[in-house]
PDB file of N, CA and C in Angstrom:
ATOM      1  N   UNK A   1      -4.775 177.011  52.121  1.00  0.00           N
ATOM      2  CA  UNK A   1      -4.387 178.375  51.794  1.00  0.00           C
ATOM      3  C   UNK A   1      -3.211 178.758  52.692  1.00  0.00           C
ATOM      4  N   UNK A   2      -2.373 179.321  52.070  1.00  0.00           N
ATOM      5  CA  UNK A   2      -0.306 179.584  52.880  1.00  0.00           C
ATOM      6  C   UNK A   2      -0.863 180.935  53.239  1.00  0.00           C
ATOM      7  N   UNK A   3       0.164 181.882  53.960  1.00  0.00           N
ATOM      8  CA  UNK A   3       0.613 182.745  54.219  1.00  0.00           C
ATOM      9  C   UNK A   3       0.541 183.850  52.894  1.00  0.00           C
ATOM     10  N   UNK A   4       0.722 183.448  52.026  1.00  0.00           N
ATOM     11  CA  UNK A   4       0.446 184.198  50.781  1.00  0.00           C
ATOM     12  C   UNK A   4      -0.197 184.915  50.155  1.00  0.00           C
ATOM     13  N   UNK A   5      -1.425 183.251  50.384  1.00  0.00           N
ATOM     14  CA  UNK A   5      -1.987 183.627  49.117  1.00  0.00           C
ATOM     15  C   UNK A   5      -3.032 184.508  50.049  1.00  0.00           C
ATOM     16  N   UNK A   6      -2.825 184.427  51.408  1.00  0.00           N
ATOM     17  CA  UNK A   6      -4.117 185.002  52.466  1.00  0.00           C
ATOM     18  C   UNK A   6      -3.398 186.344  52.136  1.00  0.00           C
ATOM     19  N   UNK A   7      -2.618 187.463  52.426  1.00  0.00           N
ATOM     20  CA  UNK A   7      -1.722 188.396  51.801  1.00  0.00           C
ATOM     21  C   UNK A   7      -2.089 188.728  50.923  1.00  0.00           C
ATOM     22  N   UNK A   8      -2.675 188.379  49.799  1.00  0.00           N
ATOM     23  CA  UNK A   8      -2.741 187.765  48.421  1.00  0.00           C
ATOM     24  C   UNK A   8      -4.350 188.763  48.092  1.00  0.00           C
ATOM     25  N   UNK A   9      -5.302 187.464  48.840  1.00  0.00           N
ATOM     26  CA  UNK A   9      -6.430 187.981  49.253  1.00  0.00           C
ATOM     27  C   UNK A   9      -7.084 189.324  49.762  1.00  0.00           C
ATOM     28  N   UNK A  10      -6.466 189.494  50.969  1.00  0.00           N
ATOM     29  CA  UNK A  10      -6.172 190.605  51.546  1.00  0.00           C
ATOM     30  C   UNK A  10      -6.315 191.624  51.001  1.00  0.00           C
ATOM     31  N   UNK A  11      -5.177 191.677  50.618  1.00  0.00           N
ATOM     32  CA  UNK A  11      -4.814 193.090  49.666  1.00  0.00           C
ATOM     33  C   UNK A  11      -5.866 193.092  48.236  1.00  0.00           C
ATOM     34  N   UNK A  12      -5.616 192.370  47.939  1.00  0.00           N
ATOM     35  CA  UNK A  12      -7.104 192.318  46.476  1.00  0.00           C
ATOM     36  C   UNK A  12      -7.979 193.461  47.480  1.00  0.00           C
ATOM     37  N   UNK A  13      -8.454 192.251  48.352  1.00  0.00           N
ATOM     38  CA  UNK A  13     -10.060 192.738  48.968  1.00  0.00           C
ATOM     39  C   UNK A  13      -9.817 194.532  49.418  1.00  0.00           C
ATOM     40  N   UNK A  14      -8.971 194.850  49.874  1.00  0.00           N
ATOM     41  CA  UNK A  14      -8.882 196.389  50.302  1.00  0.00           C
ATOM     42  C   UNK A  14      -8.018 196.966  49.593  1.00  0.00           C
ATOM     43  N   UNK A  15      -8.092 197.015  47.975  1.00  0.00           N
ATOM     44  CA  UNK A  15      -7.979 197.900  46.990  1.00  0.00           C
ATOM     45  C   UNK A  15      -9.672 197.668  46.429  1.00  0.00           C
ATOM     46  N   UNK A  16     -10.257 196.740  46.435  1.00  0.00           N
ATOM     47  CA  UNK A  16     -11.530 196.369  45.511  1.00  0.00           C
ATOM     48  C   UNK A  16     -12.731 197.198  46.394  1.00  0.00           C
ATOM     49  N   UNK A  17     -11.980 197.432  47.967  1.00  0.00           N
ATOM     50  CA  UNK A  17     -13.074 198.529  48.932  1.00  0.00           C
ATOM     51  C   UNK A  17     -12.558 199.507  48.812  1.00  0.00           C
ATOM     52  N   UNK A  18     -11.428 200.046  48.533  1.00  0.00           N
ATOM     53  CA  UNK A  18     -11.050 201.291  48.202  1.00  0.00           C
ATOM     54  C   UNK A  18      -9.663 202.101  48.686  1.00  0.00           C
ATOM     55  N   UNK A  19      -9.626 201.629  49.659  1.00  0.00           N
ATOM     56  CA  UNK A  19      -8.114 201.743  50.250  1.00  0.00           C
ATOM     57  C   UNK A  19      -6.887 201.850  48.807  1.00  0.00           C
ATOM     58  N   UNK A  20      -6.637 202.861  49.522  1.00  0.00           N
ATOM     59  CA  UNK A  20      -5.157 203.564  48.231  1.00  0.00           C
ATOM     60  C   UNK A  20      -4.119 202.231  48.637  1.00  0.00           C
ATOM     61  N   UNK A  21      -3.527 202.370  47.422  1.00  0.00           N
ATOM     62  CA  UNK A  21      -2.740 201.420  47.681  1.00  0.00           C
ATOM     63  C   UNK A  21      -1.071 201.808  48.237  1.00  0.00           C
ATOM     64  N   UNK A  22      -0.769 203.062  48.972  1.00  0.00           N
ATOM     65  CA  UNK A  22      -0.184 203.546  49.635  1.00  0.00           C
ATOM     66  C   UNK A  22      -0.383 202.589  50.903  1.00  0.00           C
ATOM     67  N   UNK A  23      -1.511 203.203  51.660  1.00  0.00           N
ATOM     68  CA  UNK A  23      -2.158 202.518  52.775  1.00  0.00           C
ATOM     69  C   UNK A  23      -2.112 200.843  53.219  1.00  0.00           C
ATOM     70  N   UNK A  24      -2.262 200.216  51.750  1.00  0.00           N
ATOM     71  CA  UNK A  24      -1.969 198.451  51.977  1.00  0.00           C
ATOM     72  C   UNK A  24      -0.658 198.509  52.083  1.00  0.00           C
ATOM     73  N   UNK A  25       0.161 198.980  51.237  1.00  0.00           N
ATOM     74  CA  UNK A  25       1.812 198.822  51.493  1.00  0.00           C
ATOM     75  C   UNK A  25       2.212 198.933  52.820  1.00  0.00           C
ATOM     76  N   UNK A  26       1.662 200.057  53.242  1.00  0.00           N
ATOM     77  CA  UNK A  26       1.796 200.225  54.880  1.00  0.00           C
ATOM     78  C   UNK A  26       1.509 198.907  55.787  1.00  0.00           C
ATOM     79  N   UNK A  27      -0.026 198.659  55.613  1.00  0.00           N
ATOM     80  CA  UNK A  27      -0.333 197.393  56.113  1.00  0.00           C
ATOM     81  C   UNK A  27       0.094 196.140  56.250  1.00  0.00           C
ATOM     82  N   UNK A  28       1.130 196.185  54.877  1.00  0.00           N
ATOM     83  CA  UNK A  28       1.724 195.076  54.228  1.00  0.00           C
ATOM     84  C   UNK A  28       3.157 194.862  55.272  1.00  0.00           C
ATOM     85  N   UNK A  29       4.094 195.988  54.790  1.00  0.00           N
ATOM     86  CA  UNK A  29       5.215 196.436  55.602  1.00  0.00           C
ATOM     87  C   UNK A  29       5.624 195.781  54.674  1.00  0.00           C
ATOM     88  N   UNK A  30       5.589 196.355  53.000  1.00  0.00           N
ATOM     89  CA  UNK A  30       6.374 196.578  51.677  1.00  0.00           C
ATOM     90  C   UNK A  30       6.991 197.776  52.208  1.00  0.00           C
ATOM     91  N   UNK A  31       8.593 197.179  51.729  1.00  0.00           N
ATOM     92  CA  UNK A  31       9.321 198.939  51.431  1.00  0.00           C
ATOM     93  C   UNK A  31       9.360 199.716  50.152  1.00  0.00           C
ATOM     94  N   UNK A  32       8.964 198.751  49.186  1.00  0.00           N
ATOM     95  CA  UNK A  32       8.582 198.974  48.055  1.00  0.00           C
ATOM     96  C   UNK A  32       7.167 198.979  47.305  1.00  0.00           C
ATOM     97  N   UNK A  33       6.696 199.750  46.845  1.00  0.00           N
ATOM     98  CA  UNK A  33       5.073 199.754  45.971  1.00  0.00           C
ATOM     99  C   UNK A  33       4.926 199.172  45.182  1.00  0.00           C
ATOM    100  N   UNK A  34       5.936 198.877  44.484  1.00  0.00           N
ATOM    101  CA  UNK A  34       5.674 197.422  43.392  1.00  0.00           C
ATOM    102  C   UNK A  34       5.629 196.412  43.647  1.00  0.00           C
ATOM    103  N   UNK A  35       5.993 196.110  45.164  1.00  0.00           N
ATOM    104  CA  UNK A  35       5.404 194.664  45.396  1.00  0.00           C
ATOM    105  C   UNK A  35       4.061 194.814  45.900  1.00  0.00           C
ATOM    106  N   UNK A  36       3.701 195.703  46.220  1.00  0.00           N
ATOM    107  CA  UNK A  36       1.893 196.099  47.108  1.00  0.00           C
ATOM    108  C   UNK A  36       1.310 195.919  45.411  1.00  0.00           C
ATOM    109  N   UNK A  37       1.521 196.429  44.245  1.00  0.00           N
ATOM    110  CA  UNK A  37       1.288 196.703  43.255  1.00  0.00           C
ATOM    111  C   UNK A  37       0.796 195.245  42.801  1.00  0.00           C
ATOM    112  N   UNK A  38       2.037 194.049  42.830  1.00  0.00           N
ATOM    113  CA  UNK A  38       2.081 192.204  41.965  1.00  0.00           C
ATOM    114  C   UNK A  38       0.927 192.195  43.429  1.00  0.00           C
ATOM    115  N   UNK A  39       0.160 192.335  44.331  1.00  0.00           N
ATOM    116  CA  UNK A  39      -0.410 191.733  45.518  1.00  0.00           C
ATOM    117  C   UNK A  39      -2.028 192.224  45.136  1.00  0.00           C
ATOM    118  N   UNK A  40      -1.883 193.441  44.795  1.00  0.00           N
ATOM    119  CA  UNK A  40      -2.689 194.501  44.502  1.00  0.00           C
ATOM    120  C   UNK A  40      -4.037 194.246  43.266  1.00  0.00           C
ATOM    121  N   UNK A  41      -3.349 193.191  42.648  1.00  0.00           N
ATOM    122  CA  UNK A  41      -4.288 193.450  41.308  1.00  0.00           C
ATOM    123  C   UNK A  41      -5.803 192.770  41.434  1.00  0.00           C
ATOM    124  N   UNK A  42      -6.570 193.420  40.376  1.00  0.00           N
ATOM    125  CA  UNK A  42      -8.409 192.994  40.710  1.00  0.00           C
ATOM    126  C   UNK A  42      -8.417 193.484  39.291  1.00  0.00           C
ATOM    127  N   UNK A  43      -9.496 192.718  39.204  1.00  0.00           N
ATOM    128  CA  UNK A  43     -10.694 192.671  37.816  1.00  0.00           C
ATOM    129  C   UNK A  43     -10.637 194.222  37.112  1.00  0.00           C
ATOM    130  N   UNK A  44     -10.755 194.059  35.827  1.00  0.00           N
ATOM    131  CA  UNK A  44     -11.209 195.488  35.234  1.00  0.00           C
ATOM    132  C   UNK A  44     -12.485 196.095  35.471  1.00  0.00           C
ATOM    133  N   UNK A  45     -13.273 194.845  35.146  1.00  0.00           N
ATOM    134  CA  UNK A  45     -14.493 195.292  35.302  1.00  0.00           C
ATOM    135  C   UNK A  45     -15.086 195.441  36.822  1.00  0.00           C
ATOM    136  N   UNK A  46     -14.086 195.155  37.825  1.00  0.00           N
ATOM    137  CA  UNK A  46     -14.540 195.425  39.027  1.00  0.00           C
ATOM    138  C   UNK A  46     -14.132 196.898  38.843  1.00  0.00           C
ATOM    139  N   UNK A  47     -13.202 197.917  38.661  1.00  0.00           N
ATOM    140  CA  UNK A  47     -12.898 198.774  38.299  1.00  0.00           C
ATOM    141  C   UNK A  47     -14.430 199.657  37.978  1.00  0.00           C
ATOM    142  N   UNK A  48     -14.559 199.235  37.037  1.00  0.00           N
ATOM    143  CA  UNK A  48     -15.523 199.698  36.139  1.00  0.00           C
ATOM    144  C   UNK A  48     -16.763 199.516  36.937  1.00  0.00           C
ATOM    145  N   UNK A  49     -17.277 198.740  37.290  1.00  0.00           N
ATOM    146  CA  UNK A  49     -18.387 199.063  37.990  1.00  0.00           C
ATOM    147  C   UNK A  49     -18.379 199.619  39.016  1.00  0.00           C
ATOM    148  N   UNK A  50     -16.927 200.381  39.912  1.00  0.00           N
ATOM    149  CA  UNK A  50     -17.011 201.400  40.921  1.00  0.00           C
ATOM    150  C   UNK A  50     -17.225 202.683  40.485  1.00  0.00           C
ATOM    151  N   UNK A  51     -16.673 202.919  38.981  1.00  0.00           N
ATOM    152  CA  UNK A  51     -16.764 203.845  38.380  1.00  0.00           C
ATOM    153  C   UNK A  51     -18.588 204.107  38.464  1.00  0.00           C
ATOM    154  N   UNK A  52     -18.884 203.071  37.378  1.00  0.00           N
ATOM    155  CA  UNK A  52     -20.094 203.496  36.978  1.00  0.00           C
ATOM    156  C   UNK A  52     -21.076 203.702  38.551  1.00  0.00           C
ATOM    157  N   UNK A  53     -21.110 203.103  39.748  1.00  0.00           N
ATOM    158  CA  UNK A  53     -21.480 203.237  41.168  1.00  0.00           C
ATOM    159  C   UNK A  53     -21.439 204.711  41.607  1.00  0.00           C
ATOM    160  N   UNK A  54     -20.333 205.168  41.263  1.00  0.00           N
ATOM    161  CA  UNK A  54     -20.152 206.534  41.688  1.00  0.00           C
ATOM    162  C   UNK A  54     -20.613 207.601  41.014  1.00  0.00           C
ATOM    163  N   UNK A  55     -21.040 207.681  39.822  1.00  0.00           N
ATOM    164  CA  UNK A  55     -21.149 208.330  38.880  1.00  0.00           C
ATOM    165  C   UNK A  55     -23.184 208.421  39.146  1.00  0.00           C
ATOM    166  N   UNK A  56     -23.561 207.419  39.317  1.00  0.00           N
ATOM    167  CA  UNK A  56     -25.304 207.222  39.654  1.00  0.00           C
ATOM    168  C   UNK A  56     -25.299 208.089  41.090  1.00  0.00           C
ATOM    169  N   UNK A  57     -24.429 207.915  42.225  1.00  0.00           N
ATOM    170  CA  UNK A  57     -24.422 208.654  43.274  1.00  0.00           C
ATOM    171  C   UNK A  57     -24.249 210.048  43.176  1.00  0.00           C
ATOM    172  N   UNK A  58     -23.449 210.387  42.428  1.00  0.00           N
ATOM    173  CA  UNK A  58     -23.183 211.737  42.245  1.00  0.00           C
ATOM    174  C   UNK A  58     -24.148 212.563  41.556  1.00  0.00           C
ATOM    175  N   UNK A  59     -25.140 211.524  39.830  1.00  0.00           N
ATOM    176  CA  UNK A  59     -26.109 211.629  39.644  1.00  0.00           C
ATOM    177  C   UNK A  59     -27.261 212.430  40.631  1.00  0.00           C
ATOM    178  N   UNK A  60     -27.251 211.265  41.627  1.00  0.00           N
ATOM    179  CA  UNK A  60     -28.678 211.311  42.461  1.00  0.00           C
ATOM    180  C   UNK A  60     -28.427 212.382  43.548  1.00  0.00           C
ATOM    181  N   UNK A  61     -26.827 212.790  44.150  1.00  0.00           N
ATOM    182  CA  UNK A  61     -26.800 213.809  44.463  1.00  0.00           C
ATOM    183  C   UNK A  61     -27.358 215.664  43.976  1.00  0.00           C
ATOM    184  N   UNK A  62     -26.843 215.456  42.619  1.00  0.00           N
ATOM    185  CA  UNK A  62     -27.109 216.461  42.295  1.00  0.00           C
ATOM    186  C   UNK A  62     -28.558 216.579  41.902  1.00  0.00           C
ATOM    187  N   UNK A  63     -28.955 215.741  41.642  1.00  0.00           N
ATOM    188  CA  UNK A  63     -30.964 215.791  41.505  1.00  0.00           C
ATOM    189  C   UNK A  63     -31.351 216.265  42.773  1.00  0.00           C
ATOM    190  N   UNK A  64     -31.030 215.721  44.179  1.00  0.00           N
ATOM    191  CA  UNK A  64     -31.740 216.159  45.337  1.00  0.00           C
ATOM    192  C   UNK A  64     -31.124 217.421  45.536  1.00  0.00           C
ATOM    193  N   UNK A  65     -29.821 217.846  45.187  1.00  0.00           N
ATOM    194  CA  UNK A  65     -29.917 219.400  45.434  1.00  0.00           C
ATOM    195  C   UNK A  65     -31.202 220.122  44.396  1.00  0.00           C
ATOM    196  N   UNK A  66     -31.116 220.122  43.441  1.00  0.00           N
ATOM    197  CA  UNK A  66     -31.910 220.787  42.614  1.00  0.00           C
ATOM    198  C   UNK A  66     -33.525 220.777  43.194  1.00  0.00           C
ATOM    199  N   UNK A  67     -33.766 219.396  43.684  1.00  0.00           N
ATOM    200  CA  UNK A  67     -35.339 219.932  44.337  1.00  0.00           C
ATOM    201  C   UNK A  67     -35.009 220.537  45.641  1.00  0.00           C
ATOM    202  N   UNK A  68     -33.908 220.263  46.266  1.00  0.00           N
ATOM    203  CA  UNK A  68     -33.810 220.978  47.611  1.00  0.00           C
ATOM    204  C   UNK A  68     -34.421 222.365  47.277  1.00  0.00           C
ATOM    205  N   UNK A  69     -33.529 223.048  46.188  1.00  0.00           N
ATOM    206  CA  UNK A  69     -33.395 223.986  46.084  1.00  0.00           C
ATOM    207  C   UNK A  69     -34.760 224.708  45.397  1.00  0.00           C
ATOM    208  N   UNK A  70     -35.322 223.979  44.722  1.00  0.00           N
ATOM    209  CA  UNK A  70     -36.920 224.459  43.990  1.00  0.00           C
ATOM    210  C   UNK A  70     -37.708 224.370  45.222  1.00  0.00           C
ATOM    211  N   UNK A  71     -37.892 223.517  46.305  1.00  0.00           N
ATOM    212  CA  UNK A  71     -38.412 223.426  47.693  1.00  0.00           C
ATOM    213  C   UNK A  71     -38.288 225.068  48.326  1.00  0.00           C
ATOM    214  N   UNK A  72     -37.188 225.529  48.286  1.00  0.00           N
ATOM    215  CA  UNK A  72     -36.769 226.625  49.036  1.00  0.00           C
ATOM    216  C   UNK A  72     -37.370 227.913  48.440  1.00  0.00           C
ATOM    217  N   UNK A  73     -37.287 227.586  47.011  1.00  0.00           N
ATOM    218  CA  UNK A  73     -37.717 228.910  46.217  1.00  0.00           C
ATOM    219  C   UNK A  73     -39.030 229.342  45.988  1.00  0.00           C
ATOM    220  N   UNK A  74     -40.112 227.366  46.101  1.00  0.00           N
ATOM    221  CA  UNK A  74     -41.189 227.940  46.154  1.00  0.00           C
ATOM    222  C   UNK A  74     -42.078 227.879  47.763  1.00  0.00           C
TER     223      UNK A  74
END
């Protein structure tokens, strides 16, 4: 594995944890975002299952307010 493709890696892995891809460019020391962008790319469906991850959290958030809140009232 070169210089690259570790770069390569890298950057995948901390857009796929969440890091804006502002932030890798930085990391990178791109002067440009379209090259953080060709470095940048990951799965759709990795995409998609952060989506759907967040969406069950936010779910389960708003359920524990609601008994918080029936807790309080009765």
């Amino acid at each position: 594995m070169g210089l690259h493709d570790l770069r390569h890696f890298r950057a995948t892995q901390w857009v796929m944890r969440g890091v804006d891809l502002r932030t890798v460019k930085e990391l990178l020391g791109h002067a440009d975002i379209s090259t953080t962008m060709r470095y940048a790319h990951f799965a759709a469906d990795h995409a998609m299952r952060s989506v759907a991850e967040a969406e069950k959290a936010e779910v389960a958030e708003l359920a524990l307010r609601a008994t918080s809140g029936r807790q309080e009232q009765g």
